[in-house]
N, C-alpha and C. Protein backbone atom coordinates (compact mmCIF):
# COMPACT_ATOMS: atom_id res chain seq x y z
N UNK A 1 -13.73 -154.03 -38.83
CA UNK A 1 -14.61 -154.51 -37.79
C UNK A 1 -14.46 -156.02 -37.68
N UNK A 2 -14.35 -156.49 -36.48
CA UNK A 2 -14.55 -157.60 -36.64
C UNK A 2 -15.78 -158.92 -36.61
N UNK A 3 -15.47 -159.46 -37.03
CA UNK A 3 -16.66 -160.60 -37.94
C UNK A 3 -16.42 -161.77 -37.24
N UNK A 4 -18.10 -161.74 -36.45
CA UNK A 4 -18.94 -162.66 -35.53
C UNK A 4 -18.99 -163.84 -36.00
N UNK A 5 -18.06 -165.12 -35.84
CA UNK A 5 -18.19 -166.57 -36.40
C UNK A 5 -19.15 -167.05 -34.80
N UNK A 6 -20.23 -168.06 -35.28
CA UNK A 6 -21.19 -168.68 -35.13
C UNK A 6 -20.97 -170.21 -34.85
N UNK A 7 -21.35 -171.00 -33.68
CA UNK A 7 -21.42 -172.50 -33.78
C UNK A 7 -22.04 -172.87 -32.80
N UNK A 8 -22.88 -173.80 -33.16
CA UNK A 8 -24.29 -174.58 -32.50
C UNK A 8 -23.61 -175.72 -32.05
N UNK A 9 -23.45 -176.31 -30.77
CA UNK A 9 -23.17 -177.48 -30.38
C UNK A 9 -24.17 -177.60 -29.04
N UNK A 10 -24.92 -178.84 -29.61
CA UNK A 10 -26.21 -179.42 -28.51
C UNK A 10 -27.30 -178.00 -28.15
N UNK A 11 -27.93 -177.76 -29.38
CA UNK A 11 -28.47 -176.75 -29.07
C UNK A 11 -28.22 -175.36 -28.89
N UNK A 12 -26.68 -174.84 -28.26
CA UNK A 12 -26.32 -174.26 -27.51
C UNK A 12 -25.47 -173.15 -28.53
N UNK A 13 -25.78 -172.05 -28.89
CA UNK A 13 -25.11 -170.96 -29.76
C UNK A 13 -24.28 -170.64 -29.07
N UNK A 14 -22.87 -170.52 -29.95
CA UNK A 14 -21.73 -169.41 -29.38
C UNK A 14 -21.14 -169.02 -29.91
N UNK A 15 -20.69 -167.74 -29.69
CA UNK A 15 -20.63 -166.64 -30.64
C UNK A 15 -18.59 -166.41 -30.28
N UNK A 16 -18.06 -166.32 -31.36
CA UNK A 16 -16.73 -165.52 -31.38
C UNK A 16 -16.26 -164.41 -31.36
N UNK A 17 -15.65 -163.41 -31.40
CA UNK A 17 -15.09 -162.18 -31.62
C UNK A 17 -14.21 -162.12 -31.86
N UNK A 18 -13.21 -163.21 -31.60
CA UNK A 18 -11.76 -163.09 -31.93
C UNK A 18 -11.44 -162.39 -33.11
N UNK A 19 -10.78 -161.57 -33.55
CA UNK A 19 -10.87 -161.38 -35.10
C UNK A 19 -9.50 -162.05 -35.99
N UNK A 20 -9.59 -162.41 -36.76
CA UNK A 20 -8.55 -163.14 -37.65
C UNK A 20 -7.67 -162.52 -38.16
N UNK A 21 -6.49 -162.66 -38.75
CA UNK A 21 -5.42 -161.78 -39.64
C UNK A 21 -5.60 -160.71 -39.74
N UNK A 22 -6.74 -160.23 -40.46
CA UNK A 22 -7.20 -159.56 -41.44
C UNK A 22 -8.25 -158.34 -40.69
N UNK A 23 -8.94 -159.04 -39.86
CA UNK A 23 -10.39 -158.29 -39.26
C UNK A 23 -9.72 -157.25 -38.81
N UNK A 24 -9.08 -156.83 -37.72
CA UNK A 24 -8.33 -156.06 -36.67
C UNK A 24 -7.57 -154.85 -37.18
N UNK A 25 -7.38 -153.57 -37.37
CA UNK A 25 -5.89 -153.50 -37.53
C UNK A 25 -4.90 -153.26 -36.52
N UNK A 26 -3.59 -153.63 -36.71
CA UNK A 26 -2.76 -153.68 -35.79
C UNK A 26 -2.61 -152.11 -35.44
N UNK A 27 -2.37 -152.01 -33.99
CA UNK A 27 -1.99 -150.33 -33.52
C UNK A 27 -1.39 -150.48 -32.43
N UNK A 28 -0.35 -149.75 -32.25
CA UNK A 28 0.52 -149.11 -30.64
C UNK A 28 -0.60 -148.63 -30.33
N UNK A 29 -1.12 -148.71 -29.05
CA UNK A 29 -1.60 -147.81 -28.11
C UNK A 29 -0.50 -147.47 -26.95
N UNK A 30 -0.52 -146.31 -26.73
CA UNK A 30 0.02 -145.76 -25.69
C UNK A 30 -1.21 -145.38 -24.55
N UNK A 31 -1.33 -145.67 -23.16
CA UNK A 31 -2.55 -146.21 -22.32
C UNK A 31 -1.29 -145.35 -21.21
N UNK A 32 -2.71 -144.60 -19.85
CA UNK A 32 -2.12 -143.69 -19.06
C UNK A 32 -0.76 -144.44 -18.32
N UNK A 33 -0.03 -144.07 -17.60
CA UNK A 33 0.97 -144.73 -16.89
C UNK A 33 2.43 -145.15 -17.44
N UNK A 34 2.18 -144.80 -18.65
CA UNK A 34 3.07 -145.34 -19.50
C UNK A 34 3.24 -146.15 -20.40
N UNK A 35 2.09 -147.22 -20.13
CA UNK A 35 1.78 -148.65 -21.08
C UNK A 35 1.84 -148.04 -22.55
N UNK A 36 3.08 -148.78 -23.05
CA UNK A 36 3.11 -148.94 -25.09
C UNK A 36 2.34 -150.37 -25.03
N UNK A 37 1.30 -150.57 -25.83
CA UNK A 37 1.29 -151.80 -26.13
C UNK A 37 1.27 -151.88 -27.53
N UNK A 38 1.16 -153.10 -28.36
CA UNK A 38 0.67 -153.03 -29.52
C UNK A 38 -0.54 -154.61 -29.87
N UNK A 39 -1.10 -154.33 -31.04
CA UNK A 39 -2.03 -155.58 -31.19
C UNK A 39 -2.91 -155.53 -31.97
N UNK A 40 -3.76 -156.36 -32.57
CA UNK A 40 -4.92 -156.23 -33.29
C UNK A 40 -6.14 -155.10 -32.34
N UNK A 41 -6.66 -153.98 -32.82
CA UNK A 41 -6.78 -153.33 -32.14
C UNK A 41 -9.11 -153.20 -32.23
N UNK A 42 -9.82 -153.22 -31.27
CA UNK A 42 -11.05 -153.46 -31.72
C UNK A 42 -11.68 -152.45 -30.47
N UNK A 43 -12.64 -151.73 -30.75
CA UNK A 43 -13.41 -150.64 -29.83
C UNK A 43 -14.90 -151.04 -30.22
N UNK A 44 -15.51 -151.30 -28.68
CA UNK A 44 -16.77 -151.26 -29.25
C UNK A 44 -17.24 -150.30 -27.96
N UNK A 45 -17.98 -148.89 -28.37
CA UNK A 45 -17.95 -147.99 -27.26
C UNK A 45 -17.13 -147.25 -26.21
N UNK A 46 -16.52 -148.29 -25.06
CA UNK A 46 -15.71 -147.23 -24.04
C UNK A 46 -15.03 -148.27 -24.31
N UNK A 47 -15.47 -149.87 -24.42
CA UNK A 47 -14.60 -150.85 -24.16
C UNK A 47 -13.65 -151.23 -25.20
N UNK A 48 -12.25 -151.56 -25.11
CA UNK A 48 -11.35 -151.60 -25.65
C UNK A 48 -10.45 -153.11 -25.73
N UNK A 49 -10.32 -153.86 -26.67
CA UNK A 49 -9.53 -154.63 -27.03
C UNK A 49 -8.26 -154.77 -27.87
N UNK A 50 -7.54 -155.35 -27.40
CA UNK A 50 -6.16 -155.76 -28.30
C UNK A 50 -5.66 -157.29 -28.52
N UNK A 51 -6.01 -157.81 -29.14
CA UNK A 51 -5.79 -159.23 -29.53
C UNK A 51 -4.18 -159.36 -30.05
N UNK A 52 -3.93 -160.18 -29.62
CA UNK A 52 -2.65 -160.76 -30.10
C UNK A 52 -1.38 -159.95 -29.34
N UNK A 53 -2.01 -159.37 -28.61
CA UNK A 53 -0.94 -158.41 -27.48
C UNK A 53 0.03 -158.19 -27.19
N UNK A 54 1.04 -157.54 -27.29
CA UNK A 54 2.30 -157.34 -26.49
C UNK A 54 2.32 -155.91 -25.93
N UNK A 55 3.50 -156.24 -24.59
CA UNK A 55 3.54 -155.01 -24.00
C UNK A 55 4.79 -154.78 -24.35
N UNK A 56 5.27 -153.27 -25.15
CA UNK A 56 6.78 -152.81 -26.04
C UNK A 56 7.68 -152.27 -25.36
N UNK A 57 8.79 -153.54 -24.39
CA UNK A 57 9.01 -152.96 -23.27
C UNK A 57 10.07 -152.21 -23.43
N UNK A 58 11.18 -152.21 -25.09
CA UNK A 58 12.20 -151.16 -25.30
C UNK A 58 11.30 -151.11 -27.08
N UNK A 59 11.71 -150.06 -27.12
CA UNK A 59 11.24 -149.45 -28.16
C UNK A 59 12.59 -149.87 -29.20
N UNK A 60 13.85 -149.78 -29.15
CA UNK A 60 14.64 -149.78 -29.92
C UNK A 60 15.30 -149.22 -31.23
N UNK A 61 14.37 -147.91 -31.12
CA UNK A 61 14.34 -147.11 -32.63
C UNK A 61 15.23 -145.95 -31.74
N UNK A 62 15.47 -145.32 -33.23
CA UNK A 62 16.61 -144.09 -32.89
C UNK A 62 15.76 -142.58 -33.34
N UNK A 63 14.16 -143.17 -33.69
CA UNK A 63 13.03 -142.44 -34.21
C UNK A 63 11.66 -142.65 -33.49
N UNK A 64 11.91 -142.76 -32.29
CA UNK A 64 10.31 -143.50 -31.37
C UNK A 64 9.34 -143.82 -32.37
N UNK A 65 8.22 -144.04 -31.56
CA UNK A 65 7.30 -145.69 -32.15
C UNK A 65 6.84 -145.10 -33.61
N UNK A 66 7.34 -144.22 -34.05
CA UNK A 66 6.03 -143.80 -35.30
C UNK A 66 7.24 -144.93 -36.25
N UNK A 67 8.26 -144.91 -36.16
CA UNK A 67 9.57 -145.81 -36.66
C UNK A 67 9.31 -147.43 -36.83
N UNK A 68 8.86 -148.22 -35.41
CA UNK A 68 8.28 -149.70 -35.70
C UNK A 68 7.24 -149.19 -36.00
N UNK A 69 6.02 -148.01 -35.83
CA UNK A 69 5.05 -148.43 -36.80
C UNK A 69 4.96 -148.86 -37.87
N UNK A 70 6.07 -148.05 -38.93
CA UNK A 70 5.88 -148.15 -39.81
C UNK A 70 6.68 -149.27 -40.60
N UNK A 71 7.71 -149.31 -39.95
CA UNK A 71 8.86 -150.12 -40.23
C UNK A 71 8.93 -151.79 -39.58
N UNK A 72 8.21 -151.84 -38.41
CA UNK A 72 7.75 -152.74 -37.48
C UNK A 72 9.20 -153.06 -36.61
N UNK A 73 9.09 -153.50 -36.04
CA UNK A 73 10.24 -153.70 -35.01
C UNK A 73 11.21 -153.42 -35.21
N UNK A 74 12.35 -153.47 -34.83
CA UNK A 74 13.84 -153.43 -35.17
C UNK A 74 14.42 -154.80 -34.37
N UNK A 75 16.02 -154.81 -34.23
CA UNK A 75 16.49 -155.92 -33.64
C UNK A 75 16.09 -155.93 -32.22
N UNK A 76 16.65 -154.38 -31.95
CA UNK A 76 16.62 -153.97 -30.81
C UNK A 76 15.36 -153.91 -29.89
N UNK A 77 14.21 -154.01 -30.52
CA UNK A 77 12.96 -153.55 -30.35
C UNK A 77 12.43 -154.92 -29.16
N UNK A 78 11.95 -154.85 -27.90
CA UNK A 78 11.88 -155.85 -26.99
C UNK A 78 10.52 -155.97 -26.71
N UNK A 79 9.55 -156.72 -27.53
CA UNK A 79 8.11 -157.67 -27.19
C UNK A 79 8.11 -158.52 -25.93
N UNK A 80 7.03 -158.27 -24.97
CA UNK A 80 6.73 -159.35 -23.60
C UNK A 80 5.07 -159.57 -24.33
N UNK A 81 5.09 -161.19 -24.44
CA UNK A 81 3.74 -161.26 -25.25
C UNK A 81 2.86 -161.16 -24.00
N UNK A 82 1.32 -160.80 -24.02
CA UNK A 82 0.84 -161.13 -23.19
C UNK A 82 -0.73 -162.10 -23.07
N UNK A 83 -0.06 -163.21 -24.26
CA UNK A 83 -0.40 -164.17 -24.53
C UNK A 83 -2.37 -164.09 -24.62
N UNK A 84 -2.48 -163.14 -25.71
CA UNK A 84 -4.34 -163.35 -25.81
C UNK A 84 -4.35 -161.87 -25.71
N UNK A 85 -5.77 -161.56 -24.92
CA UNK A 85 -6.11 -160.25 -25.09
C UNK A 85 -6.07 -158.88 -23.61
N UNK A 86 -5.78 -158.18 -24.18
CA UNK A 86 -6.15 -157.18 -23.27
C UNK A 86 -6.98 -156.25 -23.40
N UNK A 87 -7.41 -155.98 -22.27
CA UNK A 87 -8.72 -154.94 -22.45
C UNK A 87 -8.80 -153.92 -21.28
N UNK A 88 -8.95 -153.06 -21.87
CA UNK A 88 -8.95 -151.52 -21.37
C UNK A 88 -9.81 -150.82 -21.94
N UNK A 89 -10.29 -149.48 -21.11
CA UNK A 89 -10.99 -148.60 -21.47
C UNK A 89 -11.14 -147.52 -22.02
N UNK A 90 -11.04 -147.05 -22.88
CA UNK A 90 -10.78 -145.87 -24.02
C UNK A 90 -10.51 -144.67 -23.46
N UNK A 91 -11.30 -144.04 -22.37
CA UNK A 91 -10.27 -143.15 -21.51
C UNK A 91 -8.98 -143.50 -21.01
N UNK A 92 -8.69 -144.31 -21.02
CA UNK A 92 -7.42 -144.60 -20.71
C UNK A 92 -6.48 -144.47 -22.21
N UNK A 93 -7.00 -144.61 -22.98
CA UNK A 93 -5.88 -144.35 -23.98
C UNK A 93 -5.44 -142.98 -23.81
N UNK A 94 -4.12 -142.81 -24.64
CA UNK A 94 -3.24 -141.49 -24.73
C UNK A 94 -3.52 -141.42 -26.15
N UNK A 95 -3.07 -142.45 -26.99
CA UNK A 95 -2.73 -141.96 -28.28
C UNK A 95 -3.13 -143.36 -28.66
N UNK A 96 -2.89 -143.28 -30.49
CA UNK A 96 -3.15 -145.13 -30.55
C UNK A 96 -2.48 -144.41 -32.47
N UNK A 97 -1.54 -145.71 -32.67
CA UNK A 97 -0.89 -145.31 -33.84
C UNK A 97 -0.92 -146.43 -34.54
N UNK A 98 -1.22 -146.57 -36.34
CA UNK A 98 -1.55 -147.37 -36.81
C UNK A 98 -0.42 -148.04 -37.64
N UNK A 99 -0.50 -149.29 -37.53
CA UNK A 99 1.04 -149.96 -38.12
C UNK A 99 0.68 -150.21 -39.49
N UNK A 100 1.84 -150.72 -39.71
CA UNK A 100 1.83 -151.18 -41.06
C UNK A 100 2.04 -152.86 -40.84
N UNK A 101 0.85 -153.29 -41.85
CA UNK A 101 0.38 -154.86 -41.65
C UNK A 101 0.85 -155.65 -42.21
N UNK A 102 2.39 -155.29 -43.52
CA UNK A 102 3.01 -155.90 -44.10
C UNK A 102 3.77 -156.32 -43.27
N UNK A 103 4.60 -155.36 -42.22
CA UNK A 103 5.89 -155.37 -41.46
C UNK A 103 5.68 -155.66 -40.16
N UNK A 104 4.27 -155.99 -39.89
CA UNK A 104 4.01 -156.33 -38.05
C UNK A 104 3.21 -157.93 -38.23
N UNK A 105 2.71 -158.66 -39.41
CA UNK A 105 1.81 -159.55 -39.51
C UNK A 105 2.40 -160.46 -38.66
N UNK A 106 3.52 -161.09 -38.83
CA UNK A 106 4.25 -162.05 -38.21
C UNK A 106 4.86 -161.97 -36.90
N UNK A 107 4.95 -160.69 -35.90
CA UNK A 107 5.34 -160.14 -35.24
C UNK A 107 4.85 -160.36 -33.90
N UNK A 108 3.62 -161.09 -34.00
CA UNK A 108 2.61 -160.67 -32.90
C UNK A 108 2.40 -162.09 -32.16
């Protein structure tokens, strides 16, 4: 889950969500239409976030995505960042597959 950092400037509270390294875990979602994405992955209800985003525009495995899940990219494997977050709605997901955080940390 991710963890609400806090800061008061002139009175004025504001609150973060971003989640750090650690908060998130990274996941492929596969989203209707075709969209692979992958990212720090956060649900609160219908609403859906992915921090640190990319859209996985060749897959590059000779074993589809369960392969960079686990393995994380290959050479071949083609990231379009999409610089911050995306957000979508949980009906819209298809599937959502969980990476491995040794082999994707640096990736994103």
């Amino acid at each position: 889950m991710t963890k609400v950092k806090k800061i008061v400037v002139d009175g004025v509270t504001y609150y973060s969500s971003k989640p750090t390294q650690n908060d998130s875990p990274i996941k492929i979602v596969i989203l209707q239409r075709g969209w692979c994405m992958v990212g720090r992955f956060e649900r609160k209800d219908n609403d859906c976030k992915l921090f640190d985003a990319a859209v996985i525009r060749k897959w590059g495995t000779t074993n589809g995505l369960g392969q960079i899940a686990k393995d994380g990219p290959t050479s071949e494997t083609v990231l379009d960042s999409c610089n911050g977050v995306v957000e979508f709605d949980y009906l819209t997901v298809i599937a959502a597959i969980s990476c491995s955080e040794i082999k994707w940390q640096n990736k994103l």
